[in-house]
N, C-alpha and C. Protein backbone atom coordinates (compact mmCIF):
# COMPACT_ATOMS: atom_id res chain seq x y z
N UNK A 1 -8.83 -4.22 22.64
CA UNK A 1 -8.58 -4.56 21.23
C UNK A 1 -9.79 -4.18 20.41
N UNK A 2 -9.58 -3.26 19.27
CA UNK A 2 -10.85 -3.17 18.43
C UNK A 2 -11.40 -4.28 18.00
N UNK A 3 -12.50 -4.75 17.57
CA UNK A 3 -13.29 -6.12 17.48
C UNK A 3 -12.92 -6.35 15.86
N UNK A 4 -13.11 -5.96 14.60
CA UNK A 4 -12.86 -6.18 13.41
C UNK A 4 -11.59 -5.95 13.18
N UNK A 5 -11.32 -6.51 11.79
CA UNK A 5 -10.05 -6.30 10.84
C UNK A 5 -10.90 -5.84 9.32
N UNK A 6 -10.86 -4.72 9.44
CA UNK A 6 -11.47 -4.23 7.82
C UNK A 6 -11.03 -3.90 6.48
N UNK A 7 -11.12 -4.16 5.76
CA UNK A 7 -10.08 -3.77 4.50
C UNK A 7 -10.72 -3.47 3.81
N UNK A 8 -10.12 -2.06 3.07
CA UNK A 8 -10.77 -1.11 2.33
C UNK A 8 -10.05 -0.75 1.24
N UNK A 9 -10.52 -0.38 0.02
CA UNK A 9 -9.99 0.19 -1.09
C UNK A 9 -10.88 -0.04 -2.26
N UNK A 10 -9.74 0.35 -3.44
CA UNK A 10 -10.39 0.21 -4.71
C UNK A 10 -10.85 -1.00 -5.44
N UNK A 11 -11.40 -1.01 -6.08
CA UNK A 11 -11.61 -2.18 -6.73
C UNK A 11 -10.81 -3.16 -7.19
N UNK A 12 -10.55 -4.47 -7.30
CA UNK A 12 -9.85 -4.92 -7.98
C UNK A 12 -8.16 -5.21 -7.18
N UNK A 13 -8.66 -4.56 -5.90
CA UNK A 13 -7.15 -4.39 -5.12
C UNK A 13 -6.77 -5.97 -4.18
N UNK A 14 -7.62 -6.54 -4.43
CA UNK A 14 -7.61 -7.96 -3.75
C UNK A 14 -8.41 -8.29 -2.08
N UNK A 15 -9.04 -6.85 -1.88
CA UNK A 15 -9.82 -7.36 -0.76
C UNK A 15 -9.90 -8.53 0.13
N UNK A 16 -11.02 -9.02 -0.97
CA UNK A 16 -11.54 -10.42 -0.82
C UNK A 16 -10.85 -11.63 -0.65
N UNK A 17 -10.23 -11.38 -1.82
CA UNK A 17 -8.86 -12.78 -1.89
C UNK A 17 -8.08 -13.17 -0.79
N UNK A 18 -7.39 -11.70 -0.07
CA UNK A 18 -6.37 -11.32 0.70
C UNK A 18 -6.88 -11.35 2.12
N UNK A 19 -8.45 -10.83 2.12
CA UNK A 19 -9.27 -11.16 3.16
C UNK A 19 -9.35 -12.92 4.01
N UNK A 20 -9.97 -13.76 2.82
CA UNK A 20 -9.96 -14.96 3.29
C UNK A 20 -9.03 -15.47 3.18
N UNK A 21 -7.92 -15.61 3.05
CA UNK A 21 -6.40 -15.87 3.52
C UNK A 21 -6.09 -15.46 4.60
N UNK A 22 -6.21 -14.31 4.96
CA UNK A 22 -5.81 -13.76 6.47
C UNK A 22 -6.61 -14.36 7.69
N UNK A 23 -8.21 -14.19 7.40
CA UNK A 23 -9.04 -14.62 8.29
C UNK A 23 -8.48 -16.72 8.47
N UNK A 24 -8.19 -16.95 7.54
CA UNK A 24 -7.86 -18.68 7.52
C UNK A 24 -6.77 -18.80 8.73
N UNK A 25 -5.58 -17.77 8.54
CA UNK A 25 -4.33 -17.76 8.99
C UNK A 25 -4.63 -17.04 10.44
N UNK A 26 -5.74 -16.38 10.81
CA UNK A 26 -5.83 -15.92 11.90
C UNK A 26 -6.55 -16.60 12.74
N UNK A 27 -7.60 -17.91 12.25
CA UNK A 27 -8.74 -18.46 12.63
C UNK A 27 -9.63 -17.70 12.93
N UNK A 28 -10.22 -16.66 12.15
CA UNK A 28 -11.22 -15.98 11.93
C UNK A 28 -11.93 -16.11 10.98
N UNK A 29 -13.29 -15.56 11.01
CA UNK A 29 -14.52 -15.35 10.24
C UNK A 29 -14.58 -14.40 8.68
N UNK A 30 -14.27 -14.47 7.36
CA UNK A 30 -14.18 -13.58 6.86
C UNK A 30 -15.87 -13.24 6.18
N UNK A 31 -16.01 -12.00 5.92
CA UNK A 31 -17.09 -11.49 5.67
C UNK A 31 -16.73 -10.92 5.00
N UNK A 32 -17.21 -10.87 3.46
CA UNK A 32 -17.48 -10.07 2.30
C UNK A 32 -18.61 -9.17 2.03
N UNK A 33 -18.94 -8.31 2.44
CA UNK A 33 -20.13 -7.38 2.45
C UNK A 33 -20.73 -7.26 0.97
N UNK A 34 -20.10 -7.34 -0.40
CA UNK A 34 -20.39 -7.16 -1.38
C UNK A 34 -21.51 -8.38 -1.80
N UNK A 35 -20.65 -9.73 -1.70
CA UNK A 35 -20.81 -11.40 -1.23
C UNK A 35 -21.90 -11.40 -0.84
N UNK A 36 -22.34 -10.96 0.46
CA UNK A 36 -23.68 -10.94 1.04
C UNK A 36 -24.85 -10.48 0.56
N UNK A 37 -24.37 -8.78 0.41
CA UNK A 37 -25.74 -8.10 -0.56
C UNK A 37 -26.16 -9.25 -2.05
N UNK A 38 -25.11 -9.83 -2.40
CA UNK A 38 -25.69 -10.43 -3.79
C UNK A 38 -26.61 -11.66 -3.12
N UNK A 39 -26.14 -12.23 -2.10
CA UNK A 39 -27.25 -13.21 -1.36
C UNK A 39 -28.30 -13.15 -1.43
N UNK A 40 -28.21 -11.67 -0.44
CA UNK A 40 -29.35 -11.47 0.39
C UNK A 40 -30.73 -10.94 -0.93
N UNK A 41 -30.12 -10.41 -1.92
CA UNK A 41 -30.73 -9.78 -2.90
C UNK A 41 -31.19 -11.17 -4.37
N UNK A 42 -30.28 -12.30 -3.88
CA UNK A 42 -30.12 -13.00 -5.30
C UNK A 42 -29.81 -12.43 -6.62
N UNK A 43 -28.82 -11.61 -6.54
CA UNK A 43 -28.19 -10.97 -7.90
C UNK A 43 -27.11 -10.56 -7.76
N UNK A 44 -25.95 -10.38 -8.62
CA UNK A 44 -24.73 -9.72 -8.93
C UNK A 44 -24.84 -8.24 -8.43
N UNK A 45 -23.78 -7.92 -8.11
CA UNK A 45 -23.64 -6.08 -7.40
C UNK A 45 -24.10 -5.72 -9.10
N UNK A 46 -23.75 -5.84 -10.31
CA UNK A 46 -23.72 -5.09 -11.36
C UNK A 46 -25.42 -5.30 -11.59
N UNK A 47 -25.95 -6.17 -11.36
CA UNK A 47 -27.38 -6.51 -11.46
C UNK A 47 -28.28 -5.56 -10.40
N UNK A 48 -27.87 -5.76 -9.50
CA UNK A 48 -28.62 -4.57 -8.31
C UNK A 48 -28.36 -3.14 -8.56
N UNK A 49 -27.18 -3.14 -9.20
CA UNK A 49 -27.19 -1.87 -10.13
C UNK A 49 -28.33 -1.49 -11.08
N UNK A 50 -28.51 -2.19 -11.53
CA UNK A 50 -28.60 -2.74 -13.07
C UNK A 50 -30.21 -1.97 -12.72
N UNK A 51 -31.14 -3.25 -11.82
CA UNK A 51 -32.45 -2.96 -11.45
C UNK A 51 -33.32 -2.15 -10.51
N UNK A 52 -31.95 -2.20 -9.46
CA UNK A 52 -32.61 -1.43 -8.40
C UNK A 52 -31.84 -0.09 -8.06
N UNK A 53 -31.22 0.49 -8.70
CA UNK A 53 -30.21 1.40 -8.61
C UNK A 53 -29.01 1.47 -7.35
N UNK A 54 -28.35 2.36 -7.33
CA UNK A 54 -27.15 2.74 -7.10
C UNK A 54 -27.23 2.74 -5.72
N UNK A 55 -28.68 3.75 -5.38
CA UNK A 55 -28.93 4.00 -4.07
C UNK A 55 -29.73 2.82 -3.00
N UNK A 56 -30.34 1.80 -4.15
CA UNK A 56 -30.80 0.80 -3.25
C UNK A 56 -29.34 -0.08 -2.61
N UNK A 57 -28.02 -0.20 -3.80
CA UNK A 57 -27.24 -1.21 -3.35
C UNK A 57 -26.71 -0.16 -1.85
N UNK A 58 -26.44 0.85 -2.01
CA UNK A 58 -25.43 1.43 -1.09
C UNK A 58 -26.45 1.67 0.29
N UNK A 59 -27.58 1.48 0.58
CA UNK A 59 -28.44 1.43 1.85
C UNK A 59 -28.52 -0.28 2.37
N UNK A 60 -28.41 -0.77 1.15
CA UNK A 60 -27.92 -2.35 1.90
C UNK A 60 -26.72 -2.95 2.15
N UNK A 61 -25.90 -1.69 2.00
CA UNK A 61 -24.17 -1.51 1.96
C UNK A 61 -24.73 -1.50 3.31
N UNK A 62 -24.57 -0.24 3.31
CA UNK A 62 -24.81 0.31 4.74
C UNK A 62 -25.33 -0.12 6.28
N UNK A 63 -26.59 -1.16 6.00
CA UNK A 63 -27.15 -2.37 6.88
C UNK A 63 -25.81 -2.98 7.09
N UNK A 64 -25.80 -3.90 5.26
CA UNK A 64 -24.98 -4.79 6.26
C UNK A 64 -23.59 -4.83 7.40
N UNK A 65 -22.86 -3.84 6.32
CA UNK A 65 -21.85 -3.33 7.18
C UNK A 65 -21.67 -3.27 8.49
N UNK A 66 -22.57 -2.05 8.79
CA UNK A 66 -23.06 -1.64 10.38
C UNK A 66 -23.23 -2.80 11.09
N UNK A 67 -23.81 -3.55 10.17
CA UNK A 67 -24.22 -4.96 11.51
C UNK A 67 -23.23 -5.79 11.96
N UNK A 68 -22.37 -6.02 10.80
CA UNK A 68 -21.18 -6.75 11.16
C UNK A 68 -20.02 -6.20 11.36
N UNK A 69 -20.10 -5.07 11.49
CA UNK A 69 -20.02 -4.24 12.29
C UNK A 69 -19.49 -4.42 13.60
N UNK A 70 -20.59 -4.76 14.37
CA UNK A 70 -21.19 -4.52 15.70
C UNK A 70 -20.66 -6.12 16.55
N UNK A 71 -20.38 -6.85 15.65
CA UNK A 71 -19.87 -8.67 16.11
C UNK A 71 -18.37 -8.64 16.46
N UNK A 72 -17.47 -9.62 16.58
CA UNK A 72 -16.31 -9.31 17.04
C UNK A 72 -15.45 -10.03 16.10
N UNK A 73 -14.28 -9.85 16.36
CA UNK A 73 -13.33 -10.85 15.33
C UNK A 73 -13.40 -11.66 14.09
N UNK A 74 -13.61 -10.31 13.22
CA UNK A 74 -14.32 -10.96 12.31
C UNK A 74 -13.38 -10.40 10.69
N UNK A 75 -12.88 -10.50 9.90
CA UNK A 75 -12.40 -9.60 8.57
C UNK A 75 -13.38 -9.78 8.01
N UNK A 76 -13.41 -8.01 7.86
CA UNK A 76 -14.39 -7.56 6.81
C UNK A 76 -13.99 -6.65 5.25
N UNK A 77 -14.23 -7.39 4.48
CA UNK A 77 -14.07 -6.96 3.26
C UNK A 77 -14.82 -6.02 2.35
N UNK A 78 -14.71 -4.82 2.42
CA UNK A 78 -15.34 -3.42 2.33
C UNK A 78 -15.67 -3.51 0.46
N UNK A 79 -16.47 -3.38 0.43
CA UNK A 79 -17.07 -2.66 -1.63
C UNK A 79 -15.89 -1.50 -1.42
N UNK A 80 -16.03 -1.08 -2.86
CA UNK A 80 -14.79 -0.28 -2.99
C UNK A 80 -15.48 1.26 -2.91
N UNK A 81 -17.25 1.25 -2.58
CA UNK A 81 -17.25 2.61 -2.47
C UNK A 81 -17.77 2.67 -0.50
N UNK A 82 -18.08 2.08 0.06
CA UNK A 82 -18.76 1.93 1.58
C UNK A 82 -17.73 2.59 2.07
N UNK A 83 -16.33 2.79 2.34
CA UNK A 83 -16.04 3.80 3.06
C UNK A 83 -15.87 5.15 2.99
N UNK A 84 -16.11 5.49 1.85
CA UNK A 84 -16.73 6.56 1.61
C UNK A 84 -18.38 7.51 2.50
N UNK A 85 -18.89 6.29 2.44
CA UNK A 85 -20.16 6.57 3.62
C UNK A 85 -20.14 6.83 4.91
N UNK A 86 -19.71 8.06 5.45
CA UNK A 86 -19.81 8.48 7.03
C UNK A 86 -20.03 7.34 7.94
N UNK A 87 -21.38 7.07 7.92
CA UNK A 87 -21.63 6.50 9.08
C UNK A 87 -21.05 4.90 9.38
N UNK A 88 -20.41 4.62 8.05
CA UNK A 88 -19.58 3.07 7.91
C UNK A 88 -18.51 3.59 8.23
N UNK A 89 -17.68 4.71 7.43
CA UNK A 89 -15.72 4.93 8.20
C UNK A 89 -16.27 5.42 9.55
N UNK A 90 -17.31 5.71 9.90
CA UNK A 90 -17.26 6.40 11.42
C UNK A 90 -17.27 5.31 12.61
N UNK A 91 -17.92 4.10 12.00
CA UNK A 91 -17.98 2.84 12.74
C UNK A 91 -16.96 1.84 12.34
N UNK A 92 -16.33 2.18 11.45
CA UNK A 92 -15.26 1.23 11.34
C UNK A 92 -13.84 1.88 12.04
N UNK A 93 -13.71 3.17 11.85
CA UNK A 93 -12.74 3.58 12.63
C UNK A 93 -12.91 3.96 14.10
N UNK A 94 -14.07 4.03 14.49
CA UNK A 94 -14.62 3.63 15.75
C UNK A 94 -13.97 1.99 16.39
N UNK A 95 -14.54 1.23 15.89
CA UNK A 95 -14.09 -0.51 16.26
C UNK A 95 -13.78 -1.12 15.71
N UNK A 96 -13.01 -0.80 14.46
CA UNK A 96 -12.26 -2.00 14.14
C UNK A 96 -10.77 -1.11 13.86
N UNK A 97 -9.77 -2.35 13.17
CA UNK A 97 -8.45 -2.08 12.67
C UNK A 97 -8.72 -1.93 11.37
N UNK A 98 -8.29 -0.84 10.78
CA UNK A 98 -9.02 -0.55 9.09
C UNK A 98 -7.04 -0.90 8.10
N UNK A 99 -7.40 -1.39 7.63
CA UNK A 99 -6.46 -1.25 6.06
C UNK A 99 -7.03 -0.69 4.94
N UNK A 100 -6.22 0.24 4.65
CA UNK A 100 -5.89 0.93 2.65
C UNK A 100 -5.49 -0.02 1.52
N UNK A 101 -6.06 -0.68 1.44
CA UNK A 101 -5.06 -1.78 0.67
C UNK A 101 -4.98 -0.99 -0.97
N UNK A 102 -4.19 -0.23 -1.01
CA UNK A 102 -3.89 0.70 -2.03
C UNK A 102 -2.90 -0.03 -3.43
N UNK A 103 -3.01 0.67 -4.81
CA UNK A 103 -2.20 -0.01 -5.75
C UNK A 103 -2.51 1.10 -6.82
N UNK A 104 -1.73 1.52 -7.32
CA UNK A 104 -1.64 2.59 -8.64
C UNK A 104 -2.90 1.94 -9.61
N UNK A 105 -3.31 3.67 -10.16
CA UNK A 105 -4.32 3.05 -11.19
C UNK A 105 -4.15 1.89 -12.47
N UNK A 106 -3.32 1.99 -12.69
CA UNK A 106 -2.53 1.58 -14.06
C UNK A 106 -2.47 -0.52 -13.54
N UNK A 107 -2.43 -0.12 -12.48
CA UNK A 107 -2.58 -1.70 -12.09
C UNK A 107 -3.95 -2.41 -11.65
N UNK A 108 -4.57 -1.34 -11.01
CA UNK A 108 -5.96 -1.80 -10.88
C UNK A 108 -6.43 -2.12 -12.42
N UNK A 109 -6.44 -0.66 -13.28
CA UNK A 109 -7.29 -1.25 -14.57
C UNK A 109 -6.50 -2.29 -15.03
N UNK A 110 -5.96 -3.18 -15.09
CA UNK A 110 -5.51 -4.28 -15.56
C UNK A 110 -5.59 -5.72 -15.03
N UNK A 111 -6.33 -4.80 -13.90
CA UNK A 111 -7.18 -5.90 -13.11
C UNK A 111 -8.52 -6.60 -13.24
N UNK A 112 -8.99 -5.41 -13.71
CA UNK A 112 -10.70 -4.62 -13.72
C UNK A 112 -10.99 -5.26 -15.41
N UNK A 113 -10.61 -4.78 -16.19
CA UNK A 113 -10.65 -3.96 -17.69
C UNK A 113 -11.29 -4.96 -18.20
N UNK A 114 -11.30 -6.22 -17.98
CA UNK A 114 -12.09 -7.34 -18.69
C UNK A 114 -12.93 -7.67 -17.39
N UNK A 115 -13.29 -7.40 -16.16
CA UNK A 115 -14.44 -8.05 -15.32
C UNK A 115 -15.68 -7.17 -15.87
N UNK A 116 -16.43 -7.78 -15.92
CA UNK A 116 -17.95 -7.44 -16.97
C UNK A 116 -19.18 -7.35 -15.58
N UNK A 117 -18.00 -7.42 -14.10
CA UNK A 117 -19.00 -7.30 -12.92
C UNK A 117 -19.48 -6.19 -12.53
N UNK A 118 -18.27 -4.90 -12.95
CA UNK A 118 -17.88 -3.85 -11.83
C UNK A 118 -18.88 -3.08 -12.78
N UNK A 119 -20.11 -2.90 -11.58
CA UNK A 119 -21.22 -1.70 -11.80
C UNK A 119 -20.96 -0.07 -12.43
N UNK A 120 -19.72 -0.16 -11.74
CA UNK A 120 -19.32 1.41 -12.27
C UNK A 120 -18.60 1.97 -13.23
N UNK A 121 -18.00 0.34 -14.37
CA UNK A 121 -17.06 0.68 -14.86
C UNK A 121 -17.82 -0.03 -16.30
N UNK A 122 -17.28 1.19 -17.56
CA UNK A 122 -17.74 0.31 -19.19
C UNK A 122 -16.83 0.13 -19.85
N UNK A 123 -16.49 -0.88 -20.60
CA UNK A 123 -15.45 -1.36 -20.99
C UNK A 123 -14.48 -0.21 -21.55
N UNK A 124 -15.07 0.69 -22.25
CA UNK A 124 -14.32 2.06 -23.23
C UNK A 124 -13.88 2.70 -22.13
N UNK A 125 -14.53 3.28 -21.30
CA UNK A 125 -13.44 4.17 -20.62
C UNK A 125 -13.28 3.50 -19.11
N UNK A 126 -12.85 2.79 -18.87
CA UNK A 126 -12.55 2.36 -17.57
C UNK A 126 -11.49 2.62 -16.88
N UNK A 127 -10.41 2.93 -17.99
CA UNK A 127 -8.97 3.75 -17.04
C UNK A 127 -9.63 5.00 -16.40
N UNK A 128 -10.43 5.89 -17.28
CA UNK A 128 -10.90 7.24 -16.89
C UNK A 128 -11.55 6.77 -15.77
N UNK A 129 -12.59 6.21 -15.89
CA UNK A 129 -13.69 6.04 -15.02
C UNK A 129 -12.90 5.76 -13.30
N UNK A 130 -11.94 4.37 -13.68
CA UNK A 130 -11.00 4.19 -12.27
C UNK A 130 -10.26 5.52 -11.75
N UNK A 131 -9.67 6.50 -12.54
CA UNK A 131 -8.93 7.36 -11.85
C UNK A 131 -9.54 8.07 -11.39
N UNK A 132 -10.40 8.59 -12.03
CA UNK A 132 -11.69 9.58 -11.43
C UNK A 132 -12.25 8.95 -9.73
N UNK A 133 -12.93 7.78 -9.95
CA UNK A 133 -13.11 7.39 -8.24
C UNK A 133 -11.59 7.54 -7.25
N UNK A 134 -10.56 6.95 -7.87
CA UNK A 134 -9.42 6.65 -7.08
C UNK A 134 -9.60 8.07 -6.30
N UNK A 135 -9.02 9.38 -7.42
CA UNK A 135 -8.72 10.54 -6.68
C UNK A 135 -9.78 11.10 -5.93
N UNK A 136 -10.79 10.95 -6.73
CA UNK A 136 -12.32 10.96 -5.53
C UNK A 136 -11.98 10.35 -3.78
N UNK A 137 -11.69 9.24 -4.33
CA UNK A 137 -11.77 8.42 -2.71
C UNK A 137 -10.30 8.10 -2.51
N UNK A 138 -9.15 8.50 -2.81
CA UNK A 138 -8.22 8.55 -1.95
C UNK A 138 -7.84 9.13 -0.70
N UNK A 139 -8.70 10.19 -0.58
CA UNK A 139 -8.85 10.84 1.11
C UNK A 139 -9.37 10.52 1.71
N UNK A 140 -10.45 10.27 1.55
CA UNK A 140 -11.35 9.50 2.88
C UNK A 140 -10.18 7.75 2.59
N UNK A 141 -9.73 6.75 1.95
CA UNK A 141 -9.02 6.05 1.75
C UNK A 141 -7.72 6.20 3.51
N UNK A 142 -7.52 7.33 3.16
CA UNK A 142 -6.09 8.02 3.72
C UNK A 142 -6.83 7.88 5.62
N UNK A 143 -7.78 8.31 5.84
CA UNK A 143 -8.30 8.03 7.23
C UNK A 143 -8.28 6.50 8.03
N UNK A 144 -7.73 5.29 7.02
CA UNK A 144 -7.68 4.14 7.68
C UNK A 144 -6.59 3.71 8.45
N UNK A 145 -6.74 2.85 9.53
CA UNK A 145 -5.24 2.98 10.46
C UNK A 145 -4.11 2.80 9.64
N UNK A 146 -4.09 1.87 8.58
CA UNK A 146 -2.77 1.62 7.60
C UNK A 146 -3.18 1.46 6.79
N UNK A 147 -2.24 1.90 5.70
CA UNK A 147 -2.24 2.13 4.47
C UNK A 147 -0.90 1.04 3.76
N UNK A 148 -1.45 -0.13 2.98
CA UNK A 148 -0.41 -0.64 2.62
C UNK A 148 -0.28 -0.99 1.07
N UNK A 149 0.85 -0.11 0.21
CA UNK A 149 0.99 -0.13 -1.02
C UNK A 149 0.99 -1.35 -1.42
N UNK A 150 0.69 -1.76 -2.34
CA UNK A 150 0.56 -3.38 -2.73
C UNK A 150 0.73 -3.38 -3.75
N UNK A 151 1.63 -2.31 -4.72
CA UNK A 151 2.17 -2.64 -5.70
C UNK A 151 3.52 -2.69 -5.71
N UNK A 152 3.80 -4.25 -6.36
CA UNK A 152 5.21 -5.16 -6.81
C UNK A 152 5.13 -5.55 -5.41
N UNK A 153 4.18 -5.99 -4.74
CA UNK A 153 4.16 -6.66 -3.47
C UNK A 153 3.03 -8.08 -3.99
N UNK A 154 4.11 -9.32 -3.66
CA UNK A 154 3.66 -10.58 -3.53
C UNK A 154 2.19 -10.55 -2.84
N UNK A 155 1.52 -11.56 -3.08
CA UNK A 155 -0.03 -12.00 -1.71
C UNK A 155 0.27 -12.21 -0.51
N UNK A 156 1.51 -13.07 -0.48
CA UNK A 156 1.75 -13.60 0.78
C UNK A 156 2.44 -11.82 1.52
N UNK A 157 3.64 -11.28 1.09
CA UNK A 157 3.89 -9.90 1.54
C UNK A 157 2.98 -9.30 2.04
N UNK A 158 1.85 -8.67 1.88
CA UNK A 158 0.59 -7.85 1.62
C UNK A 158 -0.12 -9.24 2.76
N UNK A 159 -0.60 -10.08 2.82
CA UNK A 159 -0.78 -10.81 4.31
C UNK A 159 -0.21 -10.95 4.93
N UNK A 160 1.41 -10.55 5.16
CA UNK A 160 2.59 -10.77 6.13
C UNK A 160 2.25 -9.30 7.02
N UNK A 161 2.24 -8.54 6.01
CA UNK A 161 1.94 -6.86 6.70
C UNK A 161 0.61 -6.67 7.52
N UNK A 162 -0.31 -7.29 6.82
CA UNK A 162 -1.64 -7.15 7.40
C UNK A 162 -1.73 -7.99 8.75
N UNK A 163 -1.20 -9.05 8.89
CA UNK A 163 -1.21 -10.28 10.19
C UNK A 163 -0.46 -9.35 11.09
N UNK A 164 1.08 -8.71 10.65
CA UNK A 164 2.27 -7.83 12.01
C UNK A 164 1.31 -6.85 12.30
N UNK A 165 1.33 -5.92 11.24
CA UNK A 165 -0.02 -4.76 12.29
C UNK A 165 -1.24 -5.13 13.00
N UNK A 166 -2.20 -6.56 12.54
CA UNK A 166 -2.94 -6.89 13.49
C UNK A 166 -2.49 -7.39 14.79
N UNK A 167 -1.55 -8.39 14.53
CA UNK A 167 -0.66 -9.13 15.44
C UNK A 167 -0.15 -7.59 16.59
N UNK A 168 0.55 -6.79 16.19
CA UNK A 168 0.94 -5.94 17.00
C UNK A 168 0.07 -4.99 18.00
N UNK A 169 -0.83 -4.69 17.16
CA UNK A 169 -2.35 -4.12 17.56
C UNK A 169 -2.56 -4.36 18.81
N UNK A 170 -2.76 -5.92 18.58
CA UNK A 170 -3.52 -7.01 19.48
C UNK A 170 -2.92 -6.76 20.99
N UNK A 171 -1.44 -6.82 20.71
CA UNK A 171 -0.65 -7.01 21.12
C UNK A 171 -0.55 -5.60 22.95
N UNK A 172 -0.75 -4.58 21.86
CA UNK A 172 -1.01 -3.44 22.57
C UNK A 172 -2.27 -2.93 23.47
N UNK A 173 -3.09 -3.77 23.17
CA UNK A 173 -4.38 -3.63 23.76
C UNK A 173 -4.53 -4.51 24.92
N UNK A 174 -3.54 -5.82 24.84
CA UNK A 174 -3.24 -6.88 25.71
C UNK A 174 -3.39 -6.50 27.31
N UNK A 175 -2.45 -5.62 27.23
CA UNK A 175 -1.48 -4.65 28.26
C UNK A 175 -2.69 -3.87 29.11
């Protein structure tokens, strides 16, 4: 059995939310990698932006990831740019079970458009700004074991899907 459950995508796609719901329902550990860096740093992702640039947040992406990583049974809740980074999709599709948790732009920015968090996005052009990453990172996106549309899909749906493919996974590795 691969050791993680990872979930990956765009911003605003419910990661986190959808993350610690699943990990509750699975009796697992959820880990927010974004969550942590603001810990470990004492500041907001848009703040570590803000002071230490782009490239300091995404090398402490990168730590933490890798490390937790390396632990077992654990959901991990991916920033919306870390799988983009080689050596994180190379270790996540290495050992863990990866999800796309995918949703049309038009729904993300209506997600996004008023959070005053997201480092990469300014209030004026933020539809632009979202489509531009989406089509950027919809391919490397496309390399995760499943890909599950999550638009006009309920929370609970979108954790029903994510639990059967882990559940089944599991299931296969049993054997």
């Amino acid at each position: 059995m691969k050791k993680n459950l990872v979930l990956l995508g765009m911003m605003g796609v419910g990661k986190s939310t959808l993350g610690k719901i699943v990990a509750k329902k699975l009796d697992l550990k959820f880990v927010d990698i974004d969550l942590n860096i603001e810990k470990k740093c004492s500041m907001k992702v848009k703040e570590i932006f803000e002071n230490k640039g782009e490239n300091f947040f995404r090398i402490e992406e990168q730590k933490q990831t890798l490390r937790y990583l390396k632990k077992k049974n654990k959901i991990i809740a991916l920033g919306g740019g870390a799988f983009i980074n080689n050596k994180i999709r190379t270790a996540v599709l290495k050992n863990s079970l990866s999800f796309w948790l995918d949703l049309n732009i038009r729904n993300i920015n209506k997600r996004v458009k008023w959070n005053k968090k997201r480092p990469l996005l300014d209030e004026k052009n933020s539809e632009k700004i979202i489509k531009r990453l989406y089509y950027k990172r919809k391919n490397i996106y496309k390399l995760a074991n499943y890909k599950i549309n999550c638009d006009g899909l309920s929370k609970n749906a979108i954790i029903e899907k994510i639990i059967y493919f882990y559940e089944k996974h599991k299931a296969q590795y049993k054997n």
